[in-house]
Protein backbone atom coordinates (compact mmCIF):
# COMPACT_ATOMS: atom_id res chain seq x y z
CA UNK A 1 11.08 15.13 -13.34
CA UNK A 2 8.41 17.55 -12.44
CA UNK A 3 4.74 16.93 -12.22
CA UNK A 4 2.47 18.50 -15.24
CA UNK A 5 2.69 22.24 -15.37
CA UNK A 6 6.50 22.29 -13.38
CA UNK A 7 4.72 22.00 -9.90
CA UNK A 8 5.98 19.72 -7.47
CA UNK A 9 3.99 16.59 -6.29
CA UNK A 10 2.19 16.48 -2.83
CA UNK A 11 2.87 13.08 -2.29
CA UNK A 12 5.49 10.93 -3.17
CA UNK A 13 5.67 7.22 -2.75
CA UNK A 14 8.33 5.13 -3.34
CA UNK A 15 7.69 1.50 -3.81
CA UNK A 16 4.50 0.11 -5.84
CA UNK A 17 3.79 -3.28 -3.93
CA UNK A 18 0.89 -4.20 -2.37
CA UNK A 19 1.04 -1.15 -0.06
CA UNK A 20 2.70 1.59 -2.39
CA UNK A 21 0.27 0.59 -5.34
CA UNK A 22 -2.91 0.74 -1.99
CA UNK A 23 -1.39 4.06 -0.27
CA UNK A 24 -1.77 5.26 -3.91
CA UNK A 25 -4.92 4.34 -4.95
CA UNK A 26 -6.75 6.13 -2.04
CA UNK A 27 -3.99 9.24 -2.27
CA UNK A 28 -6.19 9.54 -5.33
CA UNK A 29 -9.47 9.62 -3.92
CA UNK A 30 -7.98 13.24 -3.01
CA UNK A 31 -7.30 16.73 -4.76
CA UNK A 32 -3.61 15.88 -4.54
CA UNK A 33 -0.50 15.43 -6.97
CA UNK A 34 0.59 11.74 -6.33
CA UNK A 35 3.71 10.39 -7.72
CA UNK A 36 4.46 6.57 -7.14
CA UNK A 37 8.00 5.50 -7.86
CA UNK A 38 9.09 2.32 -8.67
CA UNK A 39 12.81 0.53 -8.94
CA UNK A 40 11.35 -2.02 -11.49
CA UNK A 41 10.08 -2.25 -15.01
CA UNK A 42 6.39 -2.72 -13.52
CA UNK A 43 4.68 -2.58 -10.29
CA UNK A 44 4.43 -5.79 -8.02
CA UNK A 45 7.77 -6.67 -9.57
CA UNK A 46 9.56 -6.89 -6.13
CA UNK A 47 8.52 -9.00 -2.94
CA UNK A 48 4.35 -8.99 -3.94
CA UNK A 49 4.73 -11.09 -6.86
CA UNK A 50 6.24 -13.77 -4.99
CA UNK A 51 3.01 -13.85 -2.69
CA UNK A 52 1.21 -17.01 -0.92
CA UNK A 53 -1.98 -14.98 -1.91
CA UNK A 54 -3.34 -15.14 1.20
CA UNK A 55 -6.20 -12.75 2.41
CA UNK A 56 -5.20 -13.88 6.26
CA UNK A 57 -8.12 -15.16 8.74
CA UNK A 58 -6.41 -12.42 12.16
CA UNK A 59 -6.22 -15.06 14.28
CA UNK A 60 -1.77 -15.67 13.96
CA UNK A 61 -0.93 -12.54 16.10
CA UNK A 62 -1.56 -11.09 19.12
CA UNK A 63 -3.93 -8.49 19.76
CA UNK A 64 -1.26 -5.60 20.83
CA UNK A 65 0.58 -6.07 17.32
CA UNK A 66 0.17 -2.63 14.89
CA UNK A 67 0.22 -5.57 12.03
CA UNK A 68 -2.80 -7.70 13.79
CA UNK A 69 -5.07 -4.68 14.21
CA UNK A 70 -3.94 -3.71 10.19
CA UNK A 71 -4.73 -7.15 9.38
CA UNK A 72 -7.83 -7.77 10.74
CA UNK A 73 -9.18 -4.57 9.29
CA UNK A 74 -7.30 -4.78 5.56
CA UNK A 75 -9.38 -8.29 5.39
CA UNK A 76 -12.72 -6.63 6.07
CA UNK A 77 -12.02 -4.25 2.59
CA UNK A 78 -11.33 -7.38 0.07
CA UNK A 79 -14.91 -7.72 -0.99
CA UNK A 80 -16.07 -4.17 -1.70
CA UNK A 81 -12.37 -3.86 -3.46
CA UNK A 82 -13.03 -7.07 -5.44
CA UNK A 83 -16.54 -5.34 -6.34
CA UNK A 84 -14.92 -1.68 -7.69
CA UNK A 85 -11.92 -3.68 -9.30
CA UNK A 86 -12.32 -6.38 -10.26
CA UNK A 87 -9.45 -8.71 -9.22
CA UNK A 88 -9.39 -12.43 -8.53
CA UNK A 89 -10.49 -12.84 -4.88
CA UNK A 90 -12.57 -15.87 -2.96
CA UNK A 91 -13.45 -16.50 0.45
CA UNK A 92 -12.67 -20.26 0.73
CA UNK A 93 -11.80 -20.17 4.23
CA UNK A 94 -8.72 -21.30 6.41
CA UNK A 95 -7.93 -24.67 7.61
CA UNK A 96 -5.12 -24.62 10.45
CA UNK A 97 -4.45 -29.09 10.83
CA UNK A 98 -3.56 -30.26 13.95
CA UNK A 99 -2.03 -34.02 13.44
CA UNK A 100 -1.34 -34.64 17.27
CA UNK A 101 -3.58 -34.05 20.40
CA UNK A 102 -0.79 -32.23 21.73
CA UNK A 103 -1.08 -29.53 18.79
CA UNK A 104 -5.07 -29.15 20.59
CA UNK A 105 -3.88 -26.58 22.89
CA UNK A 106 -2.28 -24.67 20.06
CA UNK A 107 -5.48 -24.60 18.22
CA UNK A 108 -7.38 -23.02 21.01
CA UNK A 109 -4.62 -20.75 21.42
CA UNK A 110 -5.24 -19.35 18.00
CA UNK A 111 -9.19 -19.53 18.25
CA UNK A 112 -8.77 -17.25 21.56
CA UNK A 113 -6.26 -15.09 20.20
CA UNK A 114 -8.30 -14.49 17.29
CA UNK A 115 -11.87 -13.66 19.34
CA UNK A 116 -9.53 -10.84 21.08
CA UNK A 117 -8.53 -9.28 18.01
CA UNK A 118 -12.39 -9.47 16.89
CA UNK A 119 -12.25 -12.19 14.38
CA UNK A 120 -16.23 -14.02 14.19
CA UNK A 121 -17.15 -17.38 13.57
CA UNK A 122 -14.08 -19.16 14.53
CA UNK A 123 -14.81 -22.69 14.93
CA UNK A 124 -12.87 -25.38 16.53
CA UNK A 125 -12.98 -28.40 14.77
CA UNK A 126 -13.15 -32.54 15.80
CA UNK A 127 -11.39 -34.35 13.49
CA UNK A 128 -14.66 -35.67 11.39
CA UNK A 129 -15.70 -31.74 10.93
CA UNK A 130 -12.08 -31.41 9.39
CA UNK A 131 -12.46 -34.06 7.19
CA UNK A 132 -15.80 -32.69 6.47
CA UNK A 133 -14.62 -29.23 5.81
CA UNK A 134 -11.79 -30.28 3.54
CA UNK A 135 -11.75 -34.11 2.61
CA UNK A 136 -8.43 -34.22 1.20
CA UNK A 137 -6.55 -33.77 4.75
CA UNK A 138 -4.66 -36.11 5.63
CA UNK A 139 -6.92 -38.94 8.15
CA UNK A 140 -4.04 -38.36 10.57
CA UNK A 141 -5.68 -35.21 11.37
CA UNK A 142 -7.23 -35.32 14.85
CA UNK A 143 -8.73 -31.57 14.95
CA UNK A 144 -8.32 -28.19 13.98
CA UNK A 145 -9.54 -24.66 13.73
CA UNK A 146 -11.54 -23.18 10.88
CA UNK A 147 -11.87 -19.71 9.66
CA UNK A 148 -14.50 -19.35 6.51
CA UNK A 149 -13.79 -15.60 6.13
CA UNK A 150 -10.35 -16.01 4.90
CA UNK A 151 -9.87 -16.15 1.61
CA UNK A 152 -7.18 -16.13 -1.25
CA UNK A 153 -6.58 -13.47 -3.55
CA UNK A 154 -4.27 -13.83 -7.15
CA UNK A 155 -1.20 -10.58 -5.70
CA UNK A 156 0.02 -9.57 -8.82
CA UNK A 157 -4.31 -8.64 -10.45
CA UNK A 158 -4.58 -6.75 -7.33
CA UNK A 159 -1.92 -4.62 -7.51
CA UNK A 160 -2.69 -4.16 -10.90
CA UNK A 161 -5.79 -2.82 -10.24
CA UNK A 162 -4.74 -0.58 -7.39
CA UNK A 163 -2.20 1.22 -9.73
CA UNK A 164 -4.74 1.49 -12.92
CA UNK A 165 -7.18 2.85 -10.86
CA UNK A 166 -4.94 5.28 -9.04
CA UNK A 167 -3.57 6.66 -12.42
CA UNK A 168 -7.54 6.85 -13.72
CA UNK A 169 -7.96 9.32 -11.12
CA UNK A 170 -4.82 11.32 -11.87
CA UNK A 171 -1.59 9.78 -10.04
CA UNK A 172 1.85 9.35 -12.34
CA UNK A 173 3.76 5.90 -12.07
CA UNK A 174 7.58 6.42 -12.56
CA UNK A 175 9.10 2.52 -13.66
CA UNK A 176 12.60 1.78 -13.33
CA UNK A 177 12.90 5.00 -10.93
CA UNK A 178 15.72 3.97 -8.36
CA UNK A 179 15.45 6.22 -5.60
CA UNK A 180 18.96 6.76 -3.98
CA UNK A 181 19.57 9.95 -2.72
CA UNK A 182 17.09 12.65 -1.63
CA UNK A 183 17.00 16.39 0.16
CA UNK A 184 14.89 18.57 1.52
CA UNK A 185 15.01 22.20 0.77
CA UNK A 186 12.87 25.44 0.12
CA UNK A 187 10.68 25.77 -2.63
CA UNK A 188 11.75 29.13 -4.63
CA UNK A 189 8.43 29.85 -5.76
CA UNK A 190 6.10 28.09 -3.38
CA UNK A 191 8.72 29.09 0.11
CA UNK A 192 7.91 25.48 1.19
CA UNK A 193 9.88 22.84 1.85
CA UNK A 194 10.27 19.99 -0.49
CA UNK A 195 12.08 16.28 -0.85
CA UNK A 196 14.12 16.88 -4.22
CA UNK A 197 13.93 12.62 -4.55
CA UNK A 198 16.82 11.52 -7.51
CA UNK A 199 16.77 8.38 -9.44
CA UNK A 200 19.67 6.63 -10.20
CA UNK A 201 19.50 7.28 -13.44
CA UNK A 202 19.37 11.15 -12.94
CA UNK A 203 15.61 12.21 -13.22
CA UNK A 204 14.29 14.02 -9.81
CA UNK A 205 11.01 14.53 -8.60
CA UNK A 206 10.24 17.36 -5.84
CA UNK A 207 7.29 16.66 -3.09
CA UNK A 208 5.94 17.84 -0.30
CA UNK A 209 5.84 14.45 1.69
CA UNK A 210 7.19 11.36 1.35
CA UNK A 211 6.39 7.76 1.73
CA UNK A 212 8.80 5.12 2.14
CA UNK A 213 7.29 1.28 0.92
CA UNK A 214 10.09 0.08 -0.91
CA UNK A 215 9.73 -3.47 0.91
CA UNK A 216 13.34 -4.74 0.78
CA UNK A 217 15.20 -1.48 0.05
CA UNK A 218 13.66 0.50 3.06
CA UNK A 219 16.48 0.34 4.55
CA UNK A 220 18.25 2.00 1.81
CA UNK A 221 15.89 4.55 1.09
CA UNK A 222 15.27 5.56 4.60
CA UNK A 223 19.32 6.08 4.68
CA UNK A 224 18.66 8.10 1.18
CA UNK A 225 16.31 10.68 2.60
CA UNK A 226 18.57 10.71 5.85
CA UNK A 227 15.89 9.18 8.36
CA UNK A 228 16.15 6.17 10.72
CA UNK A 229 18.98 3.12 10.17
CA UNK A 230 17.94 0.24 10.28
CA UNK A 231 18.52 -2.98 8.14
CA UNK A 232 15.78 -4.96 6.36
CA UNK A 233 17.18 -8.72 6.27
CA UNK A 234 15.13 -10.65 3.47
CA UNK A 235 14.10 -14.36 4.18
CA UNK A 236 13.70 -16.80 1.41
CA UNK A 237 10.41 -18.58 1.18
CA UNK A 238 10.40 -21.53 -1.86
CA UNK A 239 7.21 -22.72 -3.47
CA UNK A 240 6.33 -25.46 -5.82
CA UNK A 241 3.07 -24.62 -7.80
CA UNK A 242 0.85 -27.38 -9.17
CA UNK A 243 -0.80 -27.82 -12.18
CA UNK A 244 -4.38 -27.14 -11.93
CA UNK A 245 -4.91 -30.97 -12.40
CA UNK A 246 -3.40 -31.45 -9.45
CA UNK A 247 -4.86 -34.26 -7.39
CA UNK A 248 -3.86 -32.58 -4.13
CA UNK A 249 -5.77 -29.61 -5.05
CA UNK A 250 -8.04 -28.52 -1.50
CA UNK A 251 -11.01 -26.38 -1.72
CA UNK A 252 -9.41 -24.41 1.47
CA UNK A 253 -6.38 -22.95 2.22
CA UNK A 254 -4.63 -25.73 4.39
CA UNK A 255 -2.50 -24.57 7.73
CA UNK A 256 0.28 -26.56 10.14
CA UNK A 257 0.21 -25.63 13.39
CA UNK A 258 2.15 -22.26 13.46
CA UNK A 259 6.03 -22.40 14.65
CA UNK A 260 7.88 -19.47 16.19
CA UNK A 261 9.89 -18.75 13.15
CA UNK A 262 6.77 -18.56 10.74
CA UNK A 263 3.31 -20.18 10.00
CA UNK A 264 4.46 -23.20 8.69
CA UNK A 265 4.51 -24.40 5.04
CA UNK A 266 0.89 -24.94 3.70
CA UNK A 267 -1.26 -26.28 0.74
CA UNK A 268 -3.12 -23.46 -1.28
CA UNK A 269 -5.74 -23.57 -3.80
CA UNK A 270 -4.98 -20.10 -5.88
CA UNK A 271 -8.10 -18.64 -6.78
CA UNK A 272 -7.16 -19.37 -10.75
CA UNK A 273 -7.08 -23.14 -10.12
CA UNK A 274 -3.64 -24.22 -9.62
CA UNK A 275 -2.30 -25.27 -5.84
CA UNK A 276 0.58 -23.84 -3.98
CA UNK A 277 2.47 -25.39 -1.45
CA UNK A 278 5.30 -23.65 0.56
CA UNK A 279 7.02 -21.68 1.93
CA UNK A 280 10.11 -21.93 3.80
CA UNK A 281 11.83 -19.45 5.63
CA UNK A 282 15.57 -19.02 5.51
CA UNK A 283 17.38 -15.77 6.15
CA UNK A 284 19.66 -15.09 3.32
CA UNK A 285 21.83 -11.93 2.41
CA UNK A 286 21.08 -11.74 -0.44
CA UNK A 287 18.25 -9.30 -1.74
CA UNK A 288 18.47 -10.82 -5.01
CA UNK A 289 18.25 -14.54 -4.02
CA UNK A 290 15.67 -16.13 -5.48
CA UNK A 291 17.01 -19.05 -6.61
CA UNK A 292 15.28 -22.85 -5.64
CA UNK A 293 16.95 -25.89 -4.34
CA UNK A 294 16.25 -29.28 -4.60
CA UNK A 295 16.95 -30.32 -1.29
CA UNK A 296 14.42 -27.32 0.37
CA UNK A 297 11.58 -28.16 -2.51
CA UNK A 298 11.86 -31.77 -0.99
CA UNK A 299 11.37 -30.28 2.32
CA UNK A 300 8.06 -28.63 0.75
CA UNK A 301 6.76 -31.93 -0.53
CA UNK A 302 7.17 -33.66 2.34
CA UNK A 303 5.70 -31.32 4.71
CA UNK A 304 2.87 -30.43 2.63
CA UNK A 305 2.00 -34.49 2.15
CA UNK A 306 1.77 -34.65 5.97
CA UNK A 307 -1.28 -31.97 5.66
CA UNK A 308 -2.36 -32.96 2.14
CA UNK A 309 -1.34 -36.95 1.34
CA UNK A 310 -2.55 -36.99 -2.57
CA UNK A 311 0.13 -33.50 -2.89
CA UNK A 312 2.78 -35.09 -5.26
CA UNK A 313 5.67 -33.41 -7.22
CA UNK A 314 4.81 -34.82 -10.18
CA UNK A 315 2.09 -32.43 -10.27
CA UNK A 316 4.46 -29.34 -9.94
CA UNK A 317 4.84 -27.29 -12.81
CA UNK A 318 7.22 -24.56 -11.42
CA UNK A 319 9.44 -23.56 -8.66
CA UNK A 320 10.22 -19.92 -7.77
CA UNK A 321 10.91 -17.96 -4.52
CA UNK A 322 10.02 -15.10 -2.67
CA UNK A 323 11.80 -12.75 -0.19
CA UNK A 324 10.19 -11.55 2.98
CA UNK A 325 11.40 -7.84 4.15
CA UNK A 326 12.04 -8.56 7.85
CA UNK A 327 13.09 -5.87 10.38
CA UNK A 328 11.03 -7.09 13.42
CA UNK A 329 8.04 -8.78 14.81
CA UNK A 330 5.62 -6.03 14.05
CA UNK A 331 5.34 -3.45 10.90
CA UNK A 332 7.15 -0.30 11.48
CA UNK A 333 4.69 2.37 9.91
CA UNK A 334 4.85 5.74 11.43
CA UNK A 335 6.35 9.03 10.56
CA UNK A 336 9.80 9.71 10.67
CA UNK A 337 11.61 10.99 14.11
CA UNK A 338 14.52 12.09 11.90
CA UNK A 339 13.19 13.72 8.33
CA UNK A 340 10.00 15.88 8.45
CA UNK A 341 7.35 15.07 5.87
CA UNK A 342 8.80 11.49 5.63
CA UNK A 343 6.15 8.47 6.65
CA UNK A 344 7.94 4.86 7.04
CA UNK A 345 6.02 1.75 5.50
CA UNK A 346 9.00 -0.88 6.63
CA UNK A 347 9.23 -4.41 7.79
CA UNK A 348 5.50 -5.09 6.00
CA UNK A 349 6.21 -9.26 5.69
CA UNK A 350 3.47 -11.41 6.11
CA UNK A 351 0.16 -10.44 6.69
CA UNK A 352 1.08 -7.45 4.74
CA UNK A 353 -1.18 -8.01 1.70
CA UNK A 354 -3.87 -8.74 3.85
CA UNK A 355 -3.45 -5.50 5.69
CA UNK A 356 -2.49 -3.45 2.77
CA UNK A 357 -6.34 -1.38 2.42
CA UNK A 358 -5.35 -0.84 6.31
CA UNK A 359 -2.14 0.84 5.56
CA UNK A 360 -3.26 2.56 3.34
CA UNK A 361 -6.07 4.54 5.43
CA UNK A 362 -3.56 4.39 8.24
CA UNK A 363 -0.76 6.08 6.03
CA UNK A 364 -3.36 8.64 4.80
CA UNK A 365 -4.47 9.36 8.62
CA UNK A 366 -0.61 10.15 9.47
CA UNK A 367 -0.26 12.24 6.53
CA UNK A 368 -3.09 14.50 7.65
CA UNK A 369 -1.16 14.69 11.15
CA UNK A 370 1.92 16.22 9.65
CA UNK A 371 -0.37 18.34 7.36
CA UNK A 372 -1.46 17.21 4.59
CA UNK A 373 -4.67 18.80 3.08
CA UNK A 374 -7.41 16.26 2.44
CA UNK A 375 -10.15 17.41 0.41
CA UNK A 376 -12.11 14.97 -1.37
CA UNK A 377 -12.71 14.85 -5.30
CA UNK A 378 -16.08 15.32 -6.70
CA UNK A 379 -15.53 12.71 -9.45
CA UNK A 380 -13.49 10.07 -7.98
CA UNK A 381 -14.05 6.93 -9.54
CA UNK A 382 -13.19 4.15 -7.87
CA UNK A 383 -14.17 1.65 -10.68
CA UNK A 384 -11.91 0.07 -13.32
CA UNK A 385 -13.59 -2.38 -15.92
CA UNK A 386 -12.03 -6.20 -15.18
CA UNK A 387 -10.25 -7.84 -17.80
CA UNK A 388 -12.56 -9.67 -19.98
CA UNK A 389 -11.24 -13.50 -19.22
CA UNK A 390 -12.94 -15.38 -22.86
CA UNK A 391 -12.10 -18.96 -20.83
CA UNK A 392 -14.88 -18.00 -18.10
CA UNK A 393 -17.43 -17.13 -20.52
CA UNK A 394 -20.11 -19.20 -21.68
CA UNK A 395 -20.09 -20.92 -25.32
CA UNK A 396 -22.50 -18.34 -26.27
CA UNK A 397 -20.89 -15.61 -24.39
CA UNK A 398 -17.69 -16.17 -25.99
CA UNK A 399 -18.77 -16.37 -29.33
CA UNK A 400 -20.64 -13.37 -29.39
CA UNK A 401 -17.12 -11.61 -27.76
CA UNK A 402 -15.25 -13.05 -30.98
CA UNK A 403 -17.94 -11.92 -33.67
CA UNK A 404 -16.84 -8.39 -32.08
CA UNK A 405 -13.09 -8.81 -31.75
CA UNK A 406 -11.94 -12.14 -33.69
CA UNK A 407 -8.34 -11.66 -32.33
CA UNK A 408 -10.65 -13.01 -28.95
CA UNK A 409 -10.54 -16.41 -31.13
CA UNK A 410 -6.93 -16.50 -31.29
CA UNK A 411 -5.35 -18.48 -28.59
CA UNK A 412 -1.97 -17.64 -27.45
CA UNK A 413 -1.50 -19.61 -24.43
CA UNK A 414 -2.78 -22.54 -24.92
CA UNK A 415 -2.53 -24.31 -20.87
CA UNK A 416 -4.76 -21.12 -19.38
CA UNK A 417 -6.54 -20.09 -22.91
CA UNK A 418 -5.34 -17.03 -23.12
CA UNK A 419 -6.11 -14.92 -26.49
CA UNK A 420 -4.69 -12.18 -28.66
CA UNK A 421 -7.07 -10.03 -27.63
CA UNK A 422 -5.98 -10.10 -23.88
CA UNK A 423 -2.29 -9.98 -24.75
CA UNK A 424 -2.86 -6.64 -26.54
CA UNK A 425 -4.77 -5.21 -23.80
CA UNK A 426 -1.93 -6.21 -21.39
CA UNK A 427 0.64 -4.12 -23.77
CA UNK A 428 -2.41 -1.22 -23.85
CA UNK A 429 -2.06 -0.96 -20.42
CA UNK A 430 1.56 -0.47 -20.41
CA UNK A 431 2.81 -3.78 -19.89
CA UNK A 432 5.73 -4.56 -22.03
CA UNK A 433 7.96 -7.00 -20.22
CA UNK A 434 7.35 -11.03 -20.48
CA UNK A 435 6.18 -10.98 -17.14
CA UNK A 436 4.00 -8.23 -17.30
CA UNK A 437 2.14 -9.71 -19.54
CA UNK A 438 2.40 -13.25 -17.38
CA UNK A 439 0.89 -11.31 -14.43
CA UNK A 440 -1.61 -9.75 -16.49
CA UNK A 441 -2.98 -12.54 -18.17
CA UNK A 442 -1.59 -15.53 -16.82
CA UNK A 443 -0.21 -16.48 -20.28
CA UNK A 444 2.97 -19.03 -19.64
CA UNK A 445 1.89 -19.35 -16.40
CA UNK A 446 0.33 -23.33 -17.32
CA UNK A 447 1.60 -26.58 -17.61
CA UNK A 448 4.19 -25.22 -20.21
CA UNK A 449 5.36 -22.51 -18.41
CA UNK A 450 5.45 -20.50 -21.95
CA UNK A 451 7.13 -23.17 -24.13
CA UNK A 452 4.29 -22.85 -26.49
CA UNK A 453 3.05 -19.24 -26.12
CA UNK A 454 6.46 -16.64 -25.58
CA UNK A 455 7.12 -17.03 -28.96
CA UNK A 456 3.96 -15.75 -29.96
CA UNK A 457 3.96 -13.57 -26.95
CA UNK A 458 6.95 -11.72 -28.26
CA UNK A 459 5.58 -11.32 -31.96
CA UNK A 460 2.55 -9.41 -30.07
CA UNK A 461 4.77 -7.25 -28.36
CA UNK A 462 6.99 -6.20 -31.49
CA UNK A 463 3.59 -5.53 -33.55
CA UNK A 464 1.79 -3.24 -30.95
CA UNK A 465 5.50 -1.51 -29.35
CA UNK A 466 7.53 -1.52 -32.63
CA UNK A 467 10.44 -3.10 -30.37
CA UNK A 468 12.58 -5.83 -31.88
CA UNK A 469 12.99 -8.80 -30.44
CA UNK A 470 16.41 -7.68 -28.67
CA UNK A 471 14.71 -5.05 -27.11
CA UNK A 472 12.22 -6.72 -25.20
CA UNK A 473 12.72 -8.28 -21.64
CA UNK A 474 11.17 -10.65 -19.22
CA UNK A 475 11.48 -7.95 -16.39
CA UNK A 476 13.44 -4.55 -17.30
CA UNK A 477 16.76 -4.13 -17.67
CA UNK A 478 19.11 -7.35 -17.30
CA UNK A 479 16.76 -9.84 -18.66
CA UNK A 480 16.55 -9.43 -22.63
CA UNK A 481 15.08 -12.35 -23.46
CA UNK A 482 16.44 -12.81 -26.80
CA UNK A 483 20.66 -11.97 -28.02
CA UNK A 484 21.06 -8.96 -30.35
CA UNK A 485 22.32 -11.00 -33.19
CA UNK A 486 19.18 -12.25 -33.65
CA UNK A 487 16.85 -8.87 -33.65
CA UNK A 488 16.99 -8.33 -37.53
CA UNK A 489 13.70 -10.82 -37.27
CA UNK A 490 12.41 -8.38 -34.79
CA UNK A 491 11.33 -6.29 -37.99
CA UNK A 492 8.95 -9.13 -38.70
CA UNK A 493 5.82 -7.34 -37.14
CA UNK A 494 3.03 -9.32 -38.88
CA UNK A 495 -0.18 -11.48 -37.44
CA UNK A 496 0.34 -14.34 -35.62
């Protein structure tokens, strides 16, 4: 599939996650033809959405890591992003709990490690500051190391954002694009050489460069374009969210003393109100395992009570899992030995959201090595207008918003007050699956989970898409929601 006009696309990303959807935003800040491809029905469908929502304090990794010095500078970009687009995002600040003396020495470990990589205002803690700092720790704790400049973020709004704002200033999202094989050859026309990328479906798209971020199928599409082997092996992380109720809700993201295998599995206050607590981290083989068990959500509860004692699972309203892209310690980004024009974004686990504004600029930077032309736009905007959210208006507010659009009075979702209006604007902006919409607007993301609202979710979505009720999915193709012997209702297209 060719770009507007039949010309080929300078730049060619495959993979709209975190980094994809950030390597494509600034791409656009550029007088450039941007493509971003993406295996799913929407973008953050893959390892993002499944996100602790962390915006990371730099103080985990050592100072000679590519993925600390990414880090530490992706966290600095969070506010004046939050400001242009409007996503969920707080600075509550980072707890990391010691419950033992002999976790002390880890603490300064991290505090020291963290003043080398450049991190400010680092503070170790006695155990009455902790308590102080976040009351709901557990009066084991004995000390501790706080970090007020990190924050959390909600993953799925921020990619969002990234990819509405990229296509604002003139990059083309490709959904359920599959890349699996690709070439390089001459341009006819042009006499340059281009990647000729194919779908699996059979649509191409020809670029000059190309940028591998497909988290968990790098591997496979670094094999596609015939650059560097190497195997991404996913690791399971399980979470139990709680409902924003929640008695063991803390005002700051809540740390154990880091392990060698991973950070440890915390308590997190999401910046919408609800609490997280996980994850694990078990290699699987599996890139498609996602599924919970009892016996490893147990193991969450537990651990998280030792941290957070008023945590129980009676407060959980959902389990659901992630998968981690792991290929080694640090991030492999760097152009290709093998392919020309090809830039690897591989291995990006965690603090890869955090870092993502970093990879970006750093991806851009290596593109300009191999000789890509960079020439600013006049009229870049790097603005889009944030949802309008009628549950965090004022009484006054809100009834002035419904006076001007009375499908704002019409609540959908009924656990995070959700209206019509905002369901429509999710479709507007192209988002047609069940979770789409979830992401979008957190509708059947409450106590429910969408036992009261994905009925009326689904009416929406036939009235403003003309789909029946067999067509539509929860994520793309192999999750219809509803069997085809019931779609002669989907013809039923009026209001709610």
């Amino acid at each position: 599939m060719p770009t507007r006009n039949g010309a080929p696309y300078d730049v060619a990303i495959v993979g709209a996650g975190v980094c994809g959807a950030a390597i494509a935003r600034l791409l656009s800040r550029y007088r450039l033809r941007v493509a971003l491809l993406e295996r799913e029905a929407d973008v953050s469908f893959g390892t993002s959405k499944a996100n602790s929502g962390i915006v990371h304090g730099g103080f985990h990794h050592a100072a000679h890591f590519l993925k600390t010095r990414l880090e530490v500078a992706g966290a600095a970009r969070f506010d004046r992003l939050r400001e242009e687009l409007g996503f969920p995002f707080a600075r509550c600040g980072i707890l990391v709990a010691a419950s033992h003396p002999d976790d002390m020495p880890a603490i300064e470990h991290l505090r020291a490690q963290g003043e080398a990589n450049g991190v400010k205002n680092l503070e170790i803690c006695s155990r009455q500051r902790m308590l102080e700092l976040e009351p709901k720790l557990s009066p084991e704790v004995c000390g501790g190391l706080y970090a007020p400049d990190g924050g959390i973020v909600e993953p799925y709004r921020y990619v969002f954002a990234l990819v509405e704002n990229a296509k604002a200033n003139g990059v083309e999202l490709l959904t359920e694009f599959e890349a699996c094989a690709a070439e390089r050859i001459a341009d006819g026309e042009a006499k340059l050489p281009l990647w000729t990328i194919r779908s699996s479906d059979g649509r191409t798209v020809r670029a000059r460069f190309a940028v591998n971020a497909a988290g968990l199928f790098a591997d496979a599409v670094s094999a596609a374009f015939g650059a560097e082997r190497y195997e991404i092996r996913p690791r399971k992380g399980e979470y139990f969210l709680l409902d924003r109720l929640a008695e063991g809700h803390p005002g700051r993201v809540v740390f154990p003393v880091p392990n060698a295998v991973s950070k440890g599995m915390l308590v997190i206050p999401t910046v919408e109100g609800t609490t997280l607590i996980g994850p694990t981290a078990d290699p699987v083989d599996d890139k498609a395992d996602v599924a919970t068990t009892q016996a490893r959500l147990s193991r969450i509860v537990e651990s998280a009570k030792t941290l957070v004692p008023s945590v129980s699972e009676k407060d959980a309203i959902t389990s659901f899992a992630g998968l981690r892209p792991v290929l080694g310690e640090d991030f492999y980004v760097a152009p290709s030995d093998i392919a020309d024009a090809f830039v690897q974004v591989a291995g990006v686990q965690s603090p890869g959201l955090t870092a993502s504004p970093a990879i970006a600029e750093y991806v851009r930077d290596l593109l300009a090595g191999l000789g890509l032309d960079l020439t600013e736009k006049s009229d870049w905007n790097p603005r889009v207008d944030a949802p309008v959210r009628p549950r965090n208006l004022s009484p006054e507010e809100r009834a002035a918003l419904v006076a001007a659009n009375p499908a704002h009075g019409h609540i959908v979702c009924r656990c995070e007050e959700v209206s019509e209006a905002e369901i429509v604007e999710a479709i507007r902006h192209g988002h047609v699956t069940l979770d789409g919409i979830k992401f979008y607007t957190r509708a059947q993301m409450g106590r429910c989970q969408g036992g009261f609202c994905t009925y009326r979710i689904l009416r929406i979505l036939m009235r403003e898409t003309g789909m029946s009720f067999d067509e539509i999915t929860k994520r793309g193709k192999g999750s219809r929601v509803i069997a085809s012997e019931l779609g002669a209702e989907g013809h039923e297209t009026q209001r709610l």
